[in-house]
Protein backbone atom coordinates (compact mmCIF):
# COMPACT_ATOMS: atom_id res chain seq x y z
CA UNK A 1 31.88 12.75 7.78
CA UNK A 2 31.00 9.73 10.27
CA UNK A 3 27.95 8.82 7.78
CA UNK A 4 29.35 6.76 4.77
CA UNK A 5 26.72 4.69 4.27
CA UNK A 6 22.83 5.97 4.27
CA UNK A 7 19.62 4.20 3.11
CA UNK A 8 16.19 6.02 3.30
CA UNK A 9 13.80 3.20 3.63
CA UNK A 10 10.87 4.12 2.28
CA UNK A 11 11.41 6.61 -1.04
CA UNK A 12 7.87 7.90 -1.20
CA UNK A 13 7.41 11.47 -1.76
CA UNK A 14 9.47 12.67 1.26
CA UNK A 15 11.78 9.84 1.28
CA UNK A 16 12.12 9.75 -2.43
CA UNK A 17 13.22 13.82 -1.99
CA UNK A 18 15.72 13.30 0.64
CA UNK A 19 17.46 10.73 -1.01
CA UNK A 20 17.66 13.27 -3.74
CA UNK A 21 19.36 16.09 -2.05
CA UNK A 22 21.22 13.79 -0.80
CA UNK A 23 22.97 11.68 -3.41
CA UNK A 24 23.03 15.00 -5.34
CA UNK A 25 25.26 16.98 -2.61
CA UNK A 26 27.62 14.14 -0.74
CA UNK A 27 28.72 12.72 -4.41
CA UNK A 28 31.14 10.07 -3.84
CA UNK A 29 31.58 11.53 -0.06
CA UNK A 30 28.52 9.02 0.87
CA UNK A 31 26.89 5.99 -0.26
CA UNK A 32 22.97 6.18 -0.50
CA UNK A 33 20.25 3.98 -0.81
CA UNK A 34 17.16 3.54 -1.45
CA UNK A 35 14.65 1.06 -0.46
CA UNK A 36 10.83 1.29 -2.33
CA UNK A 37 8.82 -1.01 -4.56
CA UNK A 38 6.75 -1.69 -7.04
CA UNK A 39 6.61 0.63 -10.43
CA UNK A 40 8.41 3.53 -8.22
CA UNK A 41 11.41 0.94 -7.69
CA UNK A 42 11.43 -0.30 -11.15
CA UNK A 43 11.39 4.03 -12.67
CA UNK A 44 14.05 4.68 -9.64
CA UNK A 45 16.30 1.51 -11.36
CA UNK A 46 15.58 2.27 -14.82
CA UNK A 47 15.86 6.15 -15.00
CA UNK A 48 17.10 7.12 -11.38
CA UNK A 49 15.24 9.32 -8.95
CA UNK A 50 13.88 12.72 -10.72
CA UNK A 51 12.73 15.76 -7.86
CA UNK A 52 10.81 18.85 -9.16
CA UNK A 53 11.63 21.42 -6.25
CA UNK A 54 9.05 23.50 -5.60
CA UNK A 55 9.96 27.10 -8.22
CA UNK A 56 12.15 24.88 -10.49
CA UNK A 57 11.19 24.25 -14.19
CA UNK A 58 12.70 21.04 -14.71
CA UNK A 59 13.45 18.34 -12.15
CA UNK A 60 17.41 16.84 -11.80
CA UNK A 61 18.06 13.45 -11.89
CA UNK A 62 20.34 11.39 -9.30
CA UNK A 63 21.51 7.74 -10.13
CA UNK A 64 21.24 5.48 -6.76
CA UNK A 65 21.45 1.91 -5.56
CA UNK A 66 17.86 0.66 -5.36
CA UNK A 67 15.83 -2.42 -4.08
CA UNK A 68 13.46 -3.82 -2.11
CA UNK A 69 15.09 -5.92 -0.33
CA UNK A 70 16.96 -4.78 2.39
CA UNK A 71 19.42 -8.06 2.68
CA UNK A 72 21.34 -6.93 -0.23
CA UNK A 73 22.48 -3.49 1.42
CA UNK A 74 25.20 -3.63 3.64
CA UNK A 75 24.76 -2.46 7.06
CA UNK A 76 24.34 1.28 7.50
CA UNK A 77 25.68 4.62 9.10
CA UNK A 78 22.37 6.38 8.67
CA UNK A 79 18.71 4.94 8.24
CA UNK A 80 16.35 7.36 7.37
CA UNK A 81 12.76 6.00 7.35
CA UNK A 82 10.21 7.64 4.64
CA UNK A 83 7.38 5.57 5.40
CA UNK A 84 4.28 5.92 7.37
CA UNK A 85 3.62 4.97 11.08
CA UNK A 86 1.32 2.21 9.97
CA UNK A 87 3.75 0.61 7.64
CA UNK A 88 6.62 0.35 10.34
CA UNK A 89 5.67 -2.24 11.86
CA UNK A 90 5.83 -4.62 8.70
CA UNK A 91 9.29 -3.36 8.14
CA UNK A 92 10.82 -3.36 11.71
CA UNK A 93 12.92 -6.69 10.43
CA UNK A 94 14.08 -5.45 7.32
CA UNK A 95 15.46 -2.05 8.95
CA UNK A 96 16.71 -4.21 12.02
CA UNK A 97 18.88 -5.90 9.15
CA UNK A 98 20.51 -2.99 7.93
CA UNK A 99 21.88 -1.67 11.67
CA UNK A 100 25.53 -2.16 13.21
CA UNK A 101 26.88 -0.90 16.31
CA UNK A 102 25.88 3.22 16.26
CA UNK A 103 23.51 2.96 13.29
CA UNK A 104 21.12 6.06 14.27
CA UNK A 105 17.63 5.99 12.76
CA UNK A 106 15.63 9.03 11.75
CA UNK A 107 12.04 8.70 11.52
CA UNK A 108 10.26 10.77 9.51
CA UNK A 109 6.59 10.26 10.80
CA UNK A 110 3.75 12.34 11.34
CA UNK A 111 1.48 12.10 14.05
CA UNK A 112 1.97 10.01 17.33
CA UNK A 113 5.31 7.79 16.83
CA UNK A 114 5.76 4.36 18.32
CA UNK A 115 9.09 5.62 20.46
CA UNK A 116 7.18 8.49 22.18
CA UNK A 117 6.76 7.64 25.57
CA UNK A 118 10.73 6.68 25.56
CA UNK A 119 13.02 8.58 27.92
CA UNK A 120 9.94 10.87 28.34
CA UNK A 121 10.04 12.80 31.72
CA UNK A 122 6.80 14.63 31.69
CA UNK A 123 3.77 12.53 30.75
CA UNK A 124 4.16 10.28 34.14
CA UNK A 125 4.16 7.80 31.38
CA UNK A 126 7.76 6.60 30.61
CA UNK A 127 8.32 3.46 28.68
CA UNK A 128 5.01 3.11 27.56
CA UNK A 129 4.24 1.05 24.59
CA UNK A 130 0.85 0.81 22.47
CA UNK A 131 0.33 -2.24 20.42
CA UNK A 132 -1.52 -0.39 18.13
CA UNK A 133 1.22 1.69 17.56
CA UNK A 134 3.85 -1.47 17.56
CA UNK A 135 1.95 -4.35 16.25
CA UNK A 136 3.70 -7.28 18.64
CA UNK A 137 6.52 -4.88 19.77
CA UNK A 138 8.64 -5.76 16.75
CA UNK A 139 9.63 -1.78 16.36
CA UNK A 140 10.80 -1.62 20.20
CA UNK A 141 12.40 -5.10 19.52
CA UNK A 142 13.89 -5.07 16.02
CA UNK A 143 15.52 -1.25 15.86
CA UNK A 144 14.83 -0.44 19.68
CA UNK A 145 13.87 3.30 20.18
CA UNK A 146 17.85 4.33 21.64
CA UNK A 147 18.16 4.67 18.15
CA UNK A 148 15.85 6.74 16.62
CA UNK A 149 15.62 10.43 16.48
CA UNK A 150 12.08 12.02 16.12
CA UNK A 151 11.61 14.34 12.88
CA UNK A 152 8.87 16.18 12.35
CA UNK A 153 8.45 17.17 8.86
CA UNK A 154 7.13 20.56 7.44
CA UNK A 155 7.14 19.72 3.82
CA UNK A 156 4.26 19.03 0.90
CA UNK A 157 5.82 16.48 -1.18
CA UNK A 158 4.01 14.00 -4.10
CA UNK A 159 4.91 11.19 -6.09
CA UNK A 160 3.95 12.68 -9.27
CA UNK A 161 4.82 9.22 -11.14
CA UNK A 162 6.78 6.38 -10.70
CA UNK A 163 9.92 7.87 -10.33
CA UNK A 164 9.81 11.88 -9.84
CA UNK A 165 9.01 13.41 -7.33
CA UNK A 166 7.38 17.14 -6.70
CA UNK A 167 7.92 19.11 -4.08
CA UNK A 168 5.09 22.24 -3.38
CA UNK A 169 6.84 24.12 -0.64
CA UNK A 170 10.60 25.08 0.37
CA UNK A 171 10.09 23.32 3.49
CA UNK A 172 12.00 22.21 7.00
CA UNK A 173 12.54 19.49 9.07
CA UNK A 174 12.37 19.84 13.32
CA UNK A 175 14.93 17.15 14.67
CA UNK A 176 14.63 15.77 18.59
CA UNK A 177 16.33 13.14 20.44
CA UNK A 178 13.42 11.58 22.60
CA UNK A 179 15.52 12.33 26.23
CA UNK A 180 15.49 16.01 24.86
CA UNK A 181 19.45 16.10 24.25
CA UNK A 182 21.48 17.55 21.77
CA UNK A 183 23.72 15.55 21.09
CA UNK A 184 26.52 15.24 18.92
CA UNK A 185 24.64 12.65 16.21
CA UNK A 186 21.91 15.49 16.02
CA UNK A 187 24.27 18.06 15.30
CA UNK A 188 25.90 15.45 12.61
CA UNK A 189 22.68 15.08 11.07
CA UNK A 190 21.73 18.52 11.18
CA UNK A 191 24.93 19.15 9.00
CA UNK A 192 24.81 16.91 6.74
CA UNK A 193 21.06 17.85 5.40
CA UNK A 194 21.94 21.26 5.51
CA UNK A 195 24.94 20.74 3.14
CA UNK A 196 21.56 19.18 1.03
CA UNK A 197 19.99 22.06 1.25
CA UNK A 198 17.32 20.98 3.47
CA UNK A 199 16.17 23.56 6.14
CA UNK A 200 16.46 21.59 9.78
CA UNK A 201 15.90 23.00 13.27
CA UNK A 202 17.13 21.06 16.25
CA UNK A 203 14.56 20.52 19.41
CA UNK A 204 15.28 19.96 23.04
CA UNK A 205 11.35 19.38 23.25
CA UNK A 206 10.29 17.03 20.14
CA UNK A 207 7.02 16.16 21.44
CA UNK A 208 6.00 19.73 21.48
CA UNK A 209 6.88 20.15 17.49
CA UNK A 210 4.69 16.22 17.52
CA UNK A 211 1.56 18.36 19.22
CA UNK A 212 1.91 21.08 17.44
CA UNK A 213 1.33 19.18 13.88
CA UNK A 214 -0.76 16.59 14.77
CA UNK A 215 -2.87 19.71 15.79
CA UNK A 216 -2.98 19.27 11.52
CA UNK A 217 -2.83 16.20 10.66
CA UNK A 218 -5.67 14.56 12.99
CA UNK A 219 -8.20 17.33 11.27
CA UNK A 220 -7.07 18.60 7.55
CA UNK A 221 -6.06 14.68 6.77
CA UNK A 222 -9.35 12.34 7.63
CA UNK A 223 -11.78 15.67 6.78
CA UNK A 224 -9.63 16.14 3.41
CA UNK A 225 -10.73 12.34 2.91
CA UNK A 226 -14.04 12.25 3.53
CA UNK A 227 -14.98 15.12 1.64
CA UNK A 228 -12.28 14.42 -1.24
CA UNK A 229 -10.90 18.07 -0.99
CA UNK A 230 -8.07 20.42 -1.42
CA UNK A 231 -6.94 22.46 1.72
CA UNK A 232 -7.40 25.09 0.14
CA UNK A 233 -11.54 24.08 -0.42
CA UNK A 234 -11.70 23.06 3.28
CA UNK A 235 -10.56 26.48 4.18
CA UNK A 236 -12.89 28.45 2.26
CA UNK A 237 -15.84 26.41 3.79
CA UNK A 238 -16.38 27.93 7.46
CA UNK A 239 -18.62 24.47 8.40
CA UNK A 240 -15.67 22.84 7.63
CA UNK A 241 -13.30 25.16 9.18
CA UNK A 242 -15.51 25.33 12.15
CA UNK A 243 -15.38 21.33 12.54
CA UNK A 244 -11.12 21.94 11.92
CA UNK A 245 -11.04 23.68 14.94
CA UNK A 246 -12.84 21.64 17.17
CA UNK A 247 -10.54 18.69 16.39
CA UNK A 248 -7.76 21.16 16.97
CA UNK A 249 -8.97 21.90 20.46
CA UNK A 250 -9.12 18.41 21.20
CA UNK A 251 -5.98 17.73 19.92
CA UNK A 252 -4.08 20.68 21.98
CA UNK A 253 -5.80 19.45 24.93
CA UNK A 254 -4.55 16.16 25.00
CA UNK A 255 -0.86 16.87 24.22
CA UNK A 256 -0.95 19.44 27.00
CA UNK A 257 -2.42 17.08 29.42
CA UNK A 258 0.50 14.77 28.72
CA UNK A 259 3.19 17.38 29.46
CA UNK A 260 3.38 19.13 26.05
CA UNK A 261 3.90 22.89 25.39
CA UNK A 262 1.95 23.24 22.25
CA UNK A 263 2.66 27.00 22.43
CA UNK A 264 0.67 27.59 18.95
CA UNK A 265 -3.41 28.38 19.15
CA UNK A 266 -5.70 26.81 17.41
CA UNK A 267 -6.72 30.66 15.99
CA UNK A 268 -3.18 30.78 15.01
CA UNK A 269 -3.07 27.12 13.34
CA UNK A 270 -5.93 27.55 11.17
CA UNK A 271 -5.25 31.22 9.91
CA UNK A 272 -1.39 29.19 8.82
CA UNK A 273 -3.26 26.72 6.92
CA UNK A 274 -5.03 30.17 5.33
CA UNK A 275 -1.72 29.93 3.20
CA UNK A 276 -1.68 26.37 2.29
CA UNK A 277 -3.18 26.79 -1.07
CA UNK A 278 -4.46 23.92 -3.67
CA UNK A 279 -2.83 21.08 -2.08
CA UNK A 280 -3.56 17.19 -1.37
CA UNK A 281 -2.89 16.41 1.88
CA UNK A 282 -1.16 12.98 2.21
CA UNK A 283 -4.21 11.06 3.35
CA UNK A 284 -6.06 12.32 0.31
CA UNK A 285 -3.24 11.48 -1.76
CA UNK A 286 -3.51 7.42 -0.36
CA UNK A 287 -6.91 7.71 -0.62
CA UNK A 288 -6.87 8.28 -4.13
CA UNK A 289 -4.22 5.54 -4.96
CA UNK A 290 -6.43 3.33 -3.39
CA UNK A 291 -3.45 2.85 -0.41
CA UNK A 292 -4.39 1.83 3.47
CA UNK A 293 -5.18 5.59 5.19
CA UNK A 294 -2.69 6.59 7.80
CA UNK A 295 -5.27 6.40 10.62
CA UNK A 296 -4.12 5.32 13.85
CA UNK A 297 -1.06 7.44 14.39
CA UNK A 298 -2.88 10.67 13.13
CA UNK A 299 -6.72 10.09 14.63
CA UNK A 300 -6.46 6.91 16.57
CA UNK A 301 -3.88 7.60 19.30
CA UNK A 302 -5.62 11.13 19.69
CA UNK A 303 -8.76 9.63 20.99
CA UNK A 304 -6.50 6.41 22.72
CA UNK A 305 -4.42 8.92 24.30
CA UNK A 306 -7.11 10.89 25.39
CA UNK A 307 -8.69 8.28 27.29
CA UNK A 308 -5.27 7.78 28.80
CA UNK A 309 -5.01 11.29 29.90
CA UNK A 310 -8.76 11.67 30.87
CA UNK A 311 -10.03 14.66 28.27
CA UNK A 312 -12.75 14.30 25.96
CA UNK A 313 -12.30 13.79 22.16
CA UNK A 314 -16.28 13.39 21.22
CA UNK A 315 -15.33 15.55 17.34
CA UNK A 316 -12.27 12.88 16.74
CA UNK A 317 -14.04 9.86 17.82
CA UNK A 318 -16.87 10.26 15.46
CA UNK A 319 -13.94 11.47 12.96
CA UNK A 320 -12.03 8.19 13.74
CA UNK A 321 -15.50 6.26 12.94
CA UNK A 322 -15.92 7.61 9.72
CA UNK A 323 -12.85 7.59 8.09
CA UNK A 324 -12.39 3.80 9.36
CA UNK A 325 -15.34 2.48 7.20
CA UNK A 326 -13.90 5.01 4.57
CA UNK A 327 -11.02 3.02 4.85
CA UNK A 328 -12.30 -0.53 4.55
CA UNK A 329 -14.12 0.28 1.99
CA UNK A 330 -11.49 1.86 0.07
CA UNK A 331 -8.97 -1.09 0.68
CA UNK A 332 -12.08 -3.37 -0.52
CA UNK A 333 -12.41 -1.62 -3.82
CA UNK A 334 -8.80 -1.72 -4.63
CA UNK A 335 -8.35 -5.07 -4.21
């Protein structure tokens, strides 16, 4: 196995579950680490990492190396990234630490990631960088994006308390090289979370599988926010719904203006999301902890990017507006 040495950086909910599967399948085979903080770091050092899969009755436990600071890991195989697009940035130093010579990084990020314009041949936008995305190009600088591999993640996952972990779905994973390649670290990686029992599909087209959630994300998330509700009560509200879809639109027509194949309707997305059920989308679930809202990858390049591409996003603009001041004034009253 050419990975010996793994860290997810960032064990949040889907981080946290990775590193799971993954210390509990590779054994001795691997060494993995975690890097988190705060009273999850201190449960994950005291009693080890606990994941409730989604139909189990009682969570396992794995024992791994934890800390939060980077400098004491040695350099890495493997780096798989569990936090959000708007933490990166803060981090790109303390994941630039951990590589060597063929380190590959996964990121595991929803909405528009920082590397997407890299090796991308149908946009007319190659190269491209947004400082909003890459706060002082630190990201492009400290890991560089010839090392990253896109995921897009189809998995509801919550830190239930410092520590465990519960997952509400079987789940998969889409993996993508940003030139569209398969290549033989994909097929690596694809192996080695399968032997984890984690469900992966391998893309020659990653920013399709990007569209195609952020289709999603840049409506259930923010209007899950501002009205403090399950997905399951913003689907069984047809205002609501109706409001869904006209981000969706929005969203599709940007992505396909940039080169992507979103393939899936917006009919099609929002009778899926029929079958969600009584779950807290991840925005509601930072709102709630009182935690900065994931806003620019997921809202904010949607409306940046549609100015870019010339299309109109009137419904996520005024969406972007609202969940902004929702935002301040969360981060206000949790300070």
């Amino acid at each position: 196995m050419p990975f010996k040495t793994i860290c997810i950086f960032g064990a949040g909910a889907l981080g946290g579950a990775i590193a799971a599967k993954l210390a509990s399948s590779l054994g001795a085979e691997a060494a993995v680490s975690v890097v988190a903080r705060g009273a999850h770091l201190a449960a994950i050092r005291a009693n080890g990492l606990h994941l409730m899969e989604a139909g189990a009755e009682t969570p396992f436990r794995v024992s791994v190396r934890a800390t939060d600071d980077p400098a004491e890991l040695p350099p890495q195989d493997l780096i798989i990234t569990g936090l959000k697009g708007h933490q990166l940035s803060a981090a790109a130093q303390g994941i630039g630490a951990l590589l060597k010579d063929g380190t590959r990084v996964l990121m595991i990020l929803n909405g528009i990631p920082w590397w997407y314009f890299h090796r991308d041949q149908d946009s007319g936008h190659a190269e491209l960088q947004f400082e909003e995305l890459d706060e002082g190009g630190k990201l492009w600088q400290f890991i560089g994006p010839q090392r990253v591999i896109g995921c897009v993640a189809h998995q509801g996952a919550e830190v239930s308390k410092p520590g465990e972990i519960r997952l509400s779905n079987k789940g998969h994973f889409i993996l993508g090289e940003p030139s569209g390649e398969i290549t033989a670290d994909l097929r690596e990686i694809e192996e080695l979370l399968r032997r984890a029992d984690i469900e992966v599909k391998l893309s020659s087209r990653i920013r399709d599988d990007i569209w195609s959630k952020l289709m999603g994300n840049a409506s259930f998330n923010p209007i899950s926010a501002l009205t403090r509700s399950l997905m399951s009560e913003l689907m069984a509200d047809a205002a609501i719904t109706d409001q869904i879809g006209k981000v969706m639109k929005e969203v599709k027509a940007v992505g396909e203006a940039l080169g992507a194949n979103v393939g899936m309707s917006v009919e099609q997305r929002l009778e899926q999301a029929q079958q969600i059920g009584p779950v807290r989308t991840s925005m509601l679930q930072d709102l709630l902890a009182g935690k900065s809202l994931e806003l620019t990858p997921l809202v904010g390049m949607v409306v940046s990017l549609g100015r870019l591409a010339a299309v109109p996003t009137p419904v996520s603009e005024t969406i972007l507006a609202l969940v902004s001041q929702l935002d301040r004034e969360n981060c206000r009253a949790a300070k």
